[in-house]
Protein backbone atom coordinates (compact mmCIF):
# COMPACT_ATOMS: atom_id res chain seq x y z
CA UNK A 1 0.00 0.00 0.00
CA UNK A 2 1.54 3.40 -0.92
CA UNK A 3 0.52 6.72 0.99
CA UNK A 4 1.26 10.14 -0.44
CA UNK A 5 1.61 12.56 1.42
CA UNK A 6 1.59 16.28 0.62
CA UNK A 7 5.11 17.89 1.09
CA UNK A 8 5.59 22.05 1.26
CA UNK A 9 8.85 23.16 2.16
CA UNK A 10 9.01 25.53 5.38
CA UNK A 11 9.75 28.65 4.37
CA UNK A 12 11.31 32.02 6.31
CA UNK A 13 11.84 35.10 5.60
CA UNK A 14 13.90 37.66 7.29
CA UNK A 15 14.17 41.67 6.36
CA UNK A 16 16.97 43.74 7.13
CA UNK A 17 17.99 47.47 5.36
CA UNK A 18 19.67 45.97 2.19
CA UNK A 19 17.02 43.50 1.16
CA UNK A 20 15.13 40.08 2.31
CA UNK A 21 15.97 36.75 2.92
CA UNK A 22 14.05 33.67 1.95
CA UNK A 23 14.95 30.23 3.43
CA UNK A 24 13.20 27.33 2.37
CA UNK A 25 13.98 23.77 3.65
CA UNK A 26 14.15 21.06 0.93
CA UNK A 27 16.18 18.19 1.99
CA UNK A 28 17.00 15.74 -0.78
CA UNK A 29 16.79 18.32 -3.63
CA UNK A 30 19.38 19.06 -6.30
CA UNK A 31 20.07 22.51 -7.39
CA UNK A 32 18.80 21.76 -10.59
CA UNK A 33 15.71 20.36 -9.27
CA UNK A 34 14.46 23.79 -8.62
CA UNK A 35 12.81 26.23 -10.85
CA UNK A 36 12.26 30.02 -9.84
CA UNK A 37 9.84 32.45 -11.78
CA UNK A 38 9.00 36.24 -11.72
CA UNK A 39 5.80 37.16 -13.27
CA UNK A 40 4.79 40.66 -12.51
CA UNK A 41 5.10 40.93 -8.75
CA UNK A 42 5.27 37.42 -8.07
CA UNK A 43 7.78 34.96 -7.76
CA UNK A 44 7.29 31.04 -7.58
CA UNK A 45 9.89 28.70 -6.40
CA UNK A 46 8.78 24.79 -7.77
CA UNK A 47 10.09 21.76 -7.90
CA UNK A 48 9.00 18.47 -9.56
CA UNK A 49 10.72 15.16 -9.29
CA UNK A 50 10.10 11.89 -10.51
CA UNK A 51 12.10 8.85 -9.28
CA UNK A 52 11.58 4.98 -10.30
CA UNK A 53 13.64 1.64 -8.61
CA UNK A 54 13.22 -1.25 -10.39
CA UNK A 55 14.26 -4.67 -8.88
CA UNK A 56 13.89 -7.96 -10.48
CA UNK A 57 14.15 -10.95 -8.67
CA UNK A 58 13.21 -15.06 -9.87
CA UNK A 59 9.49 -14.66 -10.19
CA UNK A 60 8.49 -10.76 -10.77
CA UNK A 61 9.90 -7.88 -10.82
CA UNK A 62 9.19 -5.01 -8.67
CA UNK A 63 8.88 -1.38 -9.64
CA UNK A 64 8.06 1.72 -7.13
CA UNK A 65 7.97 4.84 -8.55
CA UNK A 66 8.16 8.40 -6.16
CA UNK A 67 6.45 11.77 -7.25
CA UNK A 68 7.62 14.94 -5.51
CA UNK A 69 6.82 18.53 -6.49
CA UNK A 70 6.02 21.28 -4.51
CA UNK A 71 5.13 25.26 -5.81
CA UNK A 72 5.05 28.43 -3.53
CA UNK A 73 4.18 31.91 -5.05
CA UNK A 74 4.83 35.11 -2.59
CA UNK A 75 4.02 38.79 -3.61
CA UNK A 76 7.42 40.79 -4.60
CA UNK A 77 7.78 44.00 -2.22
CA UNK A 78 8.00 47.22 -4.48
CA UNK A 79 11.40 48.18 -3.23
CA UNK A 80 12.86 44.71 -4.68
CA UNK A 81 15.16 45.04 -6.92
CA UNK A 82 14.38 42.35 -9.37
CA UNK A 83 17.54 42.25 -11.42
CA UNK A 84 19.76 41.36 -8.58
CA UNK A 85 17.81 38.67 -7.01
CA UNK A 86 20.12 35.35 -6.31
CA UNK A 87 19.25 31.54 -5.41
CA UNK A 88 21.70 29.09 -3.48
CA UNK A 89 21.32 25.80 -2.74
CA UNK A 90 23.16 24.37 0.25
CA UNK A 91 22.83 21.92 3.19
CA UNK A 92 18.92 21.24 2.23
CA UNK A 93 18.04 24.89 2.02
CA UNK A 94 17.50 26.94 -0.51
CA UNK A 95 18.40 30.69 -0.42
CA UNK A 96 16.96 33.35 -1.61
CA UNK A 97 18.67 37.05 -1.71
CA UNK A 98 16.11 39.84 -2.59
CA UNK A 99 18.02 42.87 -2.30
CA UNK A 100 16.75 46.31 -1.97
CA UNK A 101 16.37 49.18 -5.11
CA UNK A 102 19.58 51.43 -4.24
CA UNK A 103 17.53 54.62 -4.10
CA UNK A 104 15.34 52.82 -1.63
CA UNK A 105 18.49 51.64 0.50
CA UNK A 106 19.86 55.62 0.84
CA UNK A 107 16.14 56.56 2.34
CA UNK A 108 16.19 53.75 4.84
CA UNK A 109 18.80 55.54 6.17
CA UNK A 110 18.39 56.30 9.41
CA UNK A 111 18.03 59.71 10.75
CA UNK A 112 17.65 61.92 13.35
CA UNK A 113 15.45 65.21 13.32
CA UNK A 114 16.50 68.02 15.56
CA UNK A 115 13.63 69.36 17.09
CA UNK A 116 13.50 73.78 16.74
């Protein structure tokens, strides 16, 4: 008897003044297993896998094939800077740099107002 089981990778995300930070665990994955799209303000990481062990032995043989794929969408921040967005795979995680517009970075810039 096979069971399937729906798999979605955890994902965090993190914010700090040059950009964001997206995390999301997927143990067993190759970096080429991976695909990562930008359509309008939306970007999609997916992944689809198919895997098949075949064993023969006197009488029969015995084939079990394994389906994986998983798809998460998340809304693109305006201040994103689209171009310079990077993906790493490492460690069963995949990571995600979304860095900040430039002109966006120099206004985050802290600063003080003195009070007349």
């Amino acid at each position: 008897i096979f069971k399937s089981f729906p798999t979605i990778p955890s994902v965090n995300i993190s914010e700090d003044s040059n950009g964001y930070k997206v995390a999301l665990a997927a143990p067993g994955l190759k970096r080429e297993d991976f695909k990562i799209d930008i359509e309008g303000n939306r970007i999609t990481i997916s992944s689809e896998r198919e895997e098949s062990d075949e064993k023969e032995e006197a009488k029969y043989t015995r084939r079990e094939y394994n389906y994986t794929s998983f798809s998460r969408s998340f809304t693109l921040p305006e201040d994103v800077n689209r171009d310079k967005i990077e993906a790493k795979y490492a460690d069963g995680v995949l990571n995600l740099s979304l860095p900040r517009k430039e002109e966006v970075k120099r206004a985050v810039i802290n600063k003080q107002i003195e009070v007349k």
